[in-house]
Protein backbone atom coordinates (compact mmCIF):
# COMPACT_ATOMS: atom_id res chain seq x y z
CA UNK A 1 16.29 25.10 62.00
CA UNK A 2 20.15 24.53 62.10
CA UNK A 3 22.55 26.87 60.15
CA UNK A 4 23.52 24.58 57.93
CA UNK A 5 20.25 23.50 56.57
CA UNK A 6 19.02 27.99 56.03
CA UNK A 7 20.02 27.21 51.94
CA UNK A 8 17.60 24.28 51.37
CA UNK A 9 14.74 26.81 53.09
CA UNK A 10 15.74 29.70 50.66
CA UNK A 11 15.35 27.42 47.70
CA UNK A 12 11.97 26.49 48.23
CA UNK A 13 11.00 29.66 49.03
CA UNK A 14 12.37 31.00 46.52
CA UNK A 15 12.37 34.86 47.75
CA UNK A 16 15.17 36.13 46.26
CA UNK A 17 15.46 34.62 42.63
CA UNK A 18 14.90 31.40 40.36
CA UNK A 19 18.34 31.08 41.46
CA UNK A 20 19.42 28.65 44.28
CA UNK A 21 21.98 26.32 46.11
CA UNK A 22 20.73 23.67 46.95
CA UNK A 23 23.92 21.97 49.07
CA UNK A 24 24.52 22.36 52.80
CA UNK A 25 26.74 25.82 53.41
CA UNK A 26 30.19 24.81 55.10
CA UNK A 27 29.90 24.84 59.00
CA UNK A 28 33.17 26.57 59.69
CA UNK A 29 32.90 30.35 59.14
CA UNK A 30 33.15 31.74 55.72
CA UNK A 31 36.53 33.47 54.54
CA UNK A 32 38.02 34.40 51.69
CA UNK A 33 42.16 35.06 50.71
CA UNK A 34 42.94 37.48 48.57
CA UNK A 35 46.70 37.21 47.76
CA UNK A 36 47.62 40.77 48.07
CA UNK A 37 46.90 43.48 49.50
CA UNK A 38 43.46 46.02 49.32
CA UNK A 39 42.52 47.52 46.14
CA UNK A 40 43.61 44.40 43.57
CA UNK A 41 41.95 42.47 41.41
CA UNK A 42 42.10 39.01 43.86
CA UNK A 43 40.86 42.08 46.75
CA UNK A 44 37.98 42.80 43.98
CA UNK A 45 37.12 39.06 43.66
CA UNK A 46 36.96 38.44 47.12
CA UNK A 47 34.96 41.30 48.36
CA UNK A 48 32.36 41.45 45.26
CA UNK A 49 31.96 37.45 45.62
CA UNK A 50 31.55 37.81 49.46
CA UNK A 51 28.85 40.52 48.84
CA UNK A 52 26.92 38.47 46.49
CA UNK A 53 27.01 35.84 48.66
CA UNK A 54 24.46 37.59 50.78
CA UNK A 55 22.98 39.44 48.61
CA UNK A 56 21.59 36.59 46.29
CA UNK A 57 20.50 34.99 49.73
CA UNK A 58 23.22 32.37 49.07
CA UNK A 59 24.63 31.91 53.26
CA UNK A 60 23.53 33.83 55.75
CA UNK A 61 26.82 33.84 57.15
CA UNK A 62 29.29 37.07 56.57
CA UNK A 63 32.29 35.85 54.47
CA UNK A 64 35.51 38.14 55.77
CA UNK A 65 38.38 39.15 53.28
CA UNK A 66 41.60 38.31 54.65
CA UNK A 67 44.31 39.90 52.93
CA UNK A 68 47.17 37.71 52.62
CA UNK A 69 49.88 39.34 50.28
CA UNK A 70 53.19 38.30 48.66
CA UNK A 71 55.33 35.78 46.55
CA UNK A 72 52.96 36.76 43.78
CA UNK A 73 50.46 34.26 45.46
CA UNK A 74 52.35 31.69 46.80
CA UNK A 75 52.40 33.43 50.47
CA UNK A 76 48.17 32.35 50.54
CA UNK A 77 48.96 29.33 48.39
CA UNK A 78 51.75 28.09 51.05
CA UNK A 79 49.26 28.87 53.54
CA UNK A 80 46.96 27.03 52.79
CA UNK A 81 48.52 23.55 51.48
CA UNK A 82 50.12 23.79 54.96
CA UNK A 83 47.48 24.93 57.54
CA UNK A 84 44.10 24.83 55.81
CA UNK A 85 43.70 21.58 54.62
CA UNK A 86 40.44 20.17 54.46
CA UNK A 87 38.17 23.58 55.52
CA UNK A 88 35.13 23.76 54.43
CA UNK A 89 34.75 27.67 55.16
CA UNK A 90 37.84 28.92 53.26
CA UNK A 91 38.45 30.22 49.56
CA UNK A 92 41.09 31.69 48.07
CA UNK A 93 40.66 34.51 44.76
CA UNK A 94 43.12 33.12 42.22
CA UNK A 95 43.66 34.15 38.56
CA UNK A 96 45.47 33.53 35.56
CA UNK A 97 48.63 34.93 37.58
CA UNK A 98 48.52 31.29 39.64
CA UNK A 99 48.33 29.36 36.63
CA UNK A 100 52.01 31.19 35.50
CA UNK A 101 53.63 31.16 38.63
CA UNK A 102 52.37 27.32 39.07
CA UNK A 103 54.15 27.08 35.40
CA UNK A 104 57.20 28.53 36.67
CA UNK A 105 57.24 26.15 39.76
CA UNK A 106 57.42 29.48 42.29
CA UNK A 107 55.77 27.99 44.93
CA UNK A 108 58.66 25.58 45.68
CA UNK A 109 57.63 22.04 46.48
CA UNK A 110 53.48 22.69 45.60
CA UNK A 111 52.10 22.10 42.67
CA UNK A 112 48.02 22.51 41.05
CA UNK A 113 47.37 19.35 42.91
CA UNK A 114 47.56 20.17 45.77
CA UNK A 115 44.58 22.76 46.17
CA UNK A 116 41.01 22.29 45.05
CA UNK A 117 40.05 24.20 42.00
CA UNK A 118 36.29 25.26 42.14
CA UNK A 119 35.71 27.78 39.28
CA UNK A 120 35.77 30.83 37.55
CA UNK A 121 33.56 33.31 36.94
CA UNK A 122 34.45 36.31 34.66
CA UNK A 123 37.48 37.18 33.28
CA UNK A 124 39.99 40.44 33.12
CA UNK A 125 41.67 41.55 30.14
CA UNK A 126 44.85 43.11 30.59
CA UNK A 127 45.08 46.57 30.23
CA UNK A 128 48.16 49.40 30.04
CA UNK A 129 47.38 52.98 31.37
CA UNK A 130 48.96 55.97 31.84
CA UNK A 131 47.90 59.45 34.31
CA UNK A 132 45.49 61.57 32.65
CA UNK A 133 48.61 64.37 31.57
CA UNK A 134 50.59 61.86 30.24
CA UNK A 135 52.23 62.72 27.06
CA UNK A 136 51.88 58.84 25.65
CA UNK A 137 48.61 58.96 23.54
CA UNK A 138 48.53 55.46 22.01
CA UNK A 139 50.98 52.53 22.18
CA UNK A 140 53.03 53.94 18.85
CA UNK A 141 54.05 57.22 21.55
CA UNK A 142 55.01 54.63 23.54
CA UNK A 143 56.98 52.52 21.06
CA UNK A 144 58.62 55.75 19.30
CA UNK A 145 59.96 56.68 22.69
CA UNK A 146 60.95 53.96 24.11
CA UNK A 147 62.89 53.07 20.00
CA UNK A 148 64.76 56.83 21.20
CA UNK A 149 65.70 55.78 24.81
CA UNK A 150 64.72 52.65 26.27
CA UNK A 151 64.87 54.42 30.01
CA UNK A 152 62.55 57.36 28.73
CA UNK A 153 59.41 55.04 29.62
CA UNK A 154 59.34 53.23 32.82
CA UNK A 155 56.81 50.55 33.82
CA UNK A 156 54.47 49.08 37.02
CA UNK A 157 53.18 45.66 37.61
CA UNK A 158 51.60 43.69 40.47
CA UNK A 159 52.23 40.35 39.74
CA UNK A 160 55.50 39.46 40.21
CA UNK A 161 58.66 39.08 38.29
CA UNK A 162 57.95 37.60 35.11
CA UNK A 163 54.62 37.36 36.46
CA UNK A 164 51.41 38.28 33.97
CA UNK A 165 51.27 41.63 34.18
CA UNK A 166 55.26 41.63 33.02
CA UNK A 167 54.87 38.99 30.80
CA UNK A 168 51.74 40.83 28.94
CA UNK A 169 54.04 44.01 28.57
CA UNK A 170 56.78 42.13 27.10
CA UNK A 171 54.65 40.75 24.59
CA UNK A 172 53.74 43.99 23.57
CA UNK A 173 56.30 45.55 23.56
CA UNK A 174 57.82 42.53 21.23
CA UNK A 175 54.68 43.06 19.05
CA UNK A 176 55.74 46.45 18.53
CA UNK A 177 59.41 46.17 17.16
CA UNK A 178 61.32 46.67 20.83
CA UNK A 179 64.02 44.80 20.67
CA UNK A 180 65.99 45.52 23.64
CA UNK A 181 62.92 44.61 26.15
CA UNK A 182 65.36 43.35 28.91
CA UNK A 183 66.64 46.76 29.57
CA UNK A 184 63.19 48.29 29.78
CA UNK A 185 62.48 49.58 33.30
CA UNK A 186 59.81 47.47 34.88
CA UNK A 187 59.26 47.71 38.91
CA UNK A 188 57.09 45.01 40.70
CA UNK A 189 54.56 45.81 43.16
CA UNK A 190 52.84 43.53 45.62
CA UNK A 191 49.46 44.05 43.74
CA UNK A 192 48.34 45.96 41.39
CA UNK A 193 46.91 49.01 43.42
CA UNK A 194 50.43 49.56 44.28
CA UNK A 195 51.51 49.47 40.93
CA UNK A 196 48.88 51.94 39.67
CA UNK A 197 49.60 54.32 42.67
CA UNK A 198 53.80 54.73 41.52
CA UNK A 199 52.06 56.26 37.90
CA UNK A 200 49.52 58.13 39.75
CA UNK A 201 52.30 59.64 41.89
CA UNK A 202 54.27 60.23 39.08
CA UNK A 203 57.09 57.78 39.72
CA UNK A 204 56.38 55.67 37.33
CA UNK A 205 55.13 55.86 33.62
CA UNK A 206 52.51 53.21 32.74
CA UNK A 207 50.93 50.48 34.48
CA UNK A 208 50.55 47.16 33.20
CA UNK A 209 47.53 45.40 35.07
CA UNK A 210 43.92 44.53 34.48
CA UNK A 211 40.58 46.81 33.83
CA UNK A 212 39.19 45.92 36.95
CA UNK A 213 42.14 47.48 39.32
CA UNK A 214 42.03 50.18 37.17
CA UNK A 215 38.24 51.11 35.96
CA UNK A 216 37.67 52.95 39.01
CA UNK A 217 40.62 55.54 38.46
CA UNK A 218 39.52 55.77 34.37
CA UNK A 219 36.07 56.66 35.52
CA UNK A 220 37.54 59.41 38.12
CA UNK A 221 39.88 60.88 35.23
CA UNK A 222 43.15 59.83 36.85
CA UNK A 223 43.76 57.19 34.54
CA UNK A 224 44.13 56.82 30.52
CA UNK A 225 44.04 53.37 28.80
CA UNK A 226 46.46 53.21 26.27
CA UNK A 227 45.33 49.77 25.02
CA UNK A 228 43.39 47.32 25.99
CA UNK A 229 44.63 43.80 25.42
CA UNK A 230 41.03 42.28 23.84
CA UNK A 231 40.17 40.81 20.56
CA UNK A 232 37.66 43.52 20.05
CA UNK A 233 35.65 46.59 22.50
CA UNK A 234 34.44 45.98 26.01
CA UNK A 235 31.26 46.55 26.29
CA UNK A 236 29.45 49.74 27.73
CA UNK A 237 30.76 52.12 29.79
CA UNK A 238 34.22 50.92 28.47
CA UNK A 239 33.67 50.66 24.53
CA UNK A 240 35.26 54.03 24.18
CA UNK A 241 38.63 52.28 25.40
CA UNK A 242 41.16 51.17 22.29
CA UNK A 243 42.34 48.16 22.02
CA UNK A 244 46.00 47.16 21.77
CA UNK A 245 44.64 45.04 17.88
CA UNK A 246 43.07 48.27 16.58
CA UNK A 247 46.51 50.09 16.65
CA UNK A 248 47.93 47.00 14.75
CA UNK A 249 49.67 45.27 17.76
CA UNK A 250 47.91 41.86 17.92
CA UNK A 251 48.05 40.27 21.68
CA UNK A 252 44.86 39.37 23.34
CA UNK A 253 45.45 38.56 26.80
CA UNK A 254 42.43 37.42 29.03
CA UNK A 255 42.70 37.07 32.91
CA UNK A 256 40.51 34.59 34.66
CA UNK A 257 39.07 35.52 37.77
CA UNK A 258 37.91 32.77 40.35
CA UNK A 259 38.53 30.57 43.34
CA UNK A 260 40.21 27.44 44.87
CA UNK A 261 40.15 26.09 48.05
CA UNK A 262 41.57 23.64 50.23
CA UNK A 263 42.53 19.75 49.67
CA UNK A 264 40.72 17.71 51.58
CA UNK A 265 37.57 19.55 51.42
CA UNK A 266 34.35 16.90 50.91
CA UNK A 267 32.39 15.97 48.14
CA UNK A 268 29.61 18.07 49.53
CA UNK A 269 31.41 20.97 50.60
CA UNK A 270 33.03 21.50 47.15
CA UNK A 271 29.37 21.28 45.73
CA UNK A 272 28.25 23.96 47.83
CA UNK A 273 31.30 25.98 46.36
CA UNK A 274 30.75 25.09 42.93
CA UNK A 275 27.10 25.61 42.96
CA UNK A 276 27.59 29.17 44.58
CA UNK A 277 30.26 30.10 41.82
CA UNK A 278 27.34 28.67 39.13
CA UNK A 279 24.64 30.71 41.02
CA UNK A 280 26.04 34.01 41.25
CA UNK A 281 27.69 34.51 37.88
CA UNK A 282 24.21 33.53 36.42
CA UNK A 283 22.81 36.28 38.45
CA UNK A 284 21.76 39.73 36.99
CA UNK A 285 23.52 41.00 40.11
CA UNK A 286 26.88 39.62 39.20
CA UNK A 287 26.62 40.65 35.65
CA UNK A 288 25.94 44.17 36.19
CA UNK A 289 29.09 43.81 38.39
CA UNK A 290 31.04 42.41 35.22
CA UNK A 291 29.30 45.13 33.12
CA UNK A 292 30.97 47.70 36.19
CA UNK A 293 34.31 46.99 35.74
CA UNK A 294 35.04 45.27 32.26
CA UNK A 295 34.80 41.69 32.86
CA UNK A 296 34.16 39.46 30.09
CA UNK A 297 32.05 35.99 29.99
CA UNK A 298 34.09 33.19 31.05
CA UNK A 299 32.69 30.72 33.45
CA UNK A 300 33.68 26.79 34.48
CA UNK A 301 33.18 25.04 37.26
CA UNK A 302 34.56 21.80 38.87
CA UNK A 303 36.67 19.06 37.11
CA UNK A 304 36.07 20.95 33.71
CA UNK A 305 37.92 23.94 35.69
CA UNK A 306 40.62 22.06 37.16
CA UNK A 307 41.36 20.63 33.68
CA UNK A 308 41.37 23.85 32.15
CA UNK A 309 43.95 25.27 34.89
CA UNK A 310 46.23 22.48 34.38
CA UNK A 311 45.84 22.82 31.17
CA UNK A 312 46.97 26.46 30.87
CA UNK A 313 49.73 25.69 33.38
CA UNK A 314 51.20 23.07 30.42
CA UNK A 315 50.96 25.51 27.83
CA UNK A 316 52.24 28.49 30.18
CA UNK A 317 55.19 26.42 30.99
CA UNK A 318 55.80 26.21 26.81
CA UNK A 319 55.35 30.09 26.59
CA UNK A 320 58.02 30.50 29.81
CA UNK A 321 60.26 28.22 27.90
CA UNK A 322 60.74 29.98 25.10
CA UNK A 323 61.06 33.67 26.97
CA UNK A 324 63.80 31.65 28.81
């Protein structure tokens, strides 16, 4: 039996779940971009989508992680508008952090049309940390000190200038009565394992990034969350984290995780994308993976996606507008 044709046989036999895809797999071999380099939250898309792949029994193919870092995403997003159009084998982990720099028109002369958008399937909320023997205990240390000297703190991101992970700091930091947040130290990092390794080597003071880059490092004691930026408690293991609302500084910020691919891609290829995305985040696999590392519900697929991107791209573009 060709290649192509393995998913049809694995939905009628049914071996591995209820779950199926029921479209052709792409005949080009199966990669996946993440914008930055290892240990991010685009690496953790990649590699935990690419696992599930095979796991669920969705290809039998391997699906490699090709790290493709810089411009805050536009390197990958460059990349492929120029050189992958129309490849059926290729995705690329994107996030909330596309949507802003697609607001800020960063990726000179490209714009949301000009990729595919296939779908999300979780999202990150934003989180700020600190080392373990950090004297900052809860955002009002942070506040009180920075109120004393604005230098005393000093800040990591991996998102770019004026990218998310800045531009959730700066909202807190407005929330809390800082007035002077121009002059506050902030130091951008290719991705966010960068980020969080300047604080864990001391250089730097807090990290502003999401749960997932950082669960790992809570859960081995290096880290401490000083807020979480969610309307309420993630769920177990992380309910004992607070959140930024509880100590009376009310920003919410929510980070889509999910995946576009090239223009040019067929009907039927994009439906074998699509229905993958819908397949694994209905898995129990994928939600004990969410469960893992802090990811909330939040799952579209398809033209409802691609609205929703452009739609938060409009309204990002408002927010940038006014920081402006």
């Amino acid at each position: 039996m060709p290649a192509k044709h393995w998913i049809s046989a694995v939905c009628l036999a049914a071996f591995v779940s209820p779950l199926c895809v029921a479209a052709e797999q792409p005949e080009n071999r199966l990669e996946c971009l993440a914008p930055a380099d290892p240990g991010g939250g685009w690496d953790f898309t990649c590699r935990q989508f690419a696992a599930s792949l095979r796991s669920l029994g969705i290809t039998d193919k391997s699906m490699q992680t090709i790290n493709m870092a810089g411009a805050a995403g536009g390197v990958a997003y460059a990349h492929v508008v120029s050189k992958r159009n129309g490849n059926d084998g290729t995705i690329v982990a994107a996030s909330s952090s596309n949507a802003i720099r697609l607001a800020q028109n960063q990726y000179p002369g490209m714009t949301s049309d000009d990729v595919t958008w296939l779908g999300a399937l979780g999202a990150d909320y934003a989180v700020l940390a600190v080392r373990q023997d950090s004297k900052l205990h809860t955002l009002q240390d942070m506040f009180d000190a920075l109120s004393k000297n604005i230098k005393s703190v000093k800040f990591s991101g991996g998102s770019g200038v004026l990218g998310l992970d800045q531009v959730n700091l700066l909202r807190v930091l407005s929330k809390g009565g800082i007035d002077s947040v121009r002059n506050v130290t902030y130091l951008d990092f290719n991705n966010g394992a960068n980020a969080i390794t300047q604080v864990l080597g001391g250089h730097l003071d807090v990290v502003s990034g999401d749960i997932s880059e950082v669960s790992s490092f809570i859960e081995s004691g290096d880290l401490r969350v000083l807020a979480v930026l969610s309307d309420k408690r993630l769920p177990p293991p992380l309910d004992n984290l607070p959140t930024a609302r509880e100590q009376g500084v009310d920003v919410v910020a929510p980070n889509w995780r999910g995946f576009y691919a090239p223009a040019g891609i067929s009907a039927s290829d994009k439906k074998f994308w699509t229905d993958a995305i819908d397949t694994v985040y209905q898995s129990d696999h994928w939600k004990e993976i969410m469960r893992r590392n802090g990811l909330v519900p939040f799952h579209m697929t398809g033209d409802e996606f691609e609205n929703f991107v452009k739609d938060q791209i409009a309204s990002l573009n408002e927010t940038m507008q006014m920081i402006k």
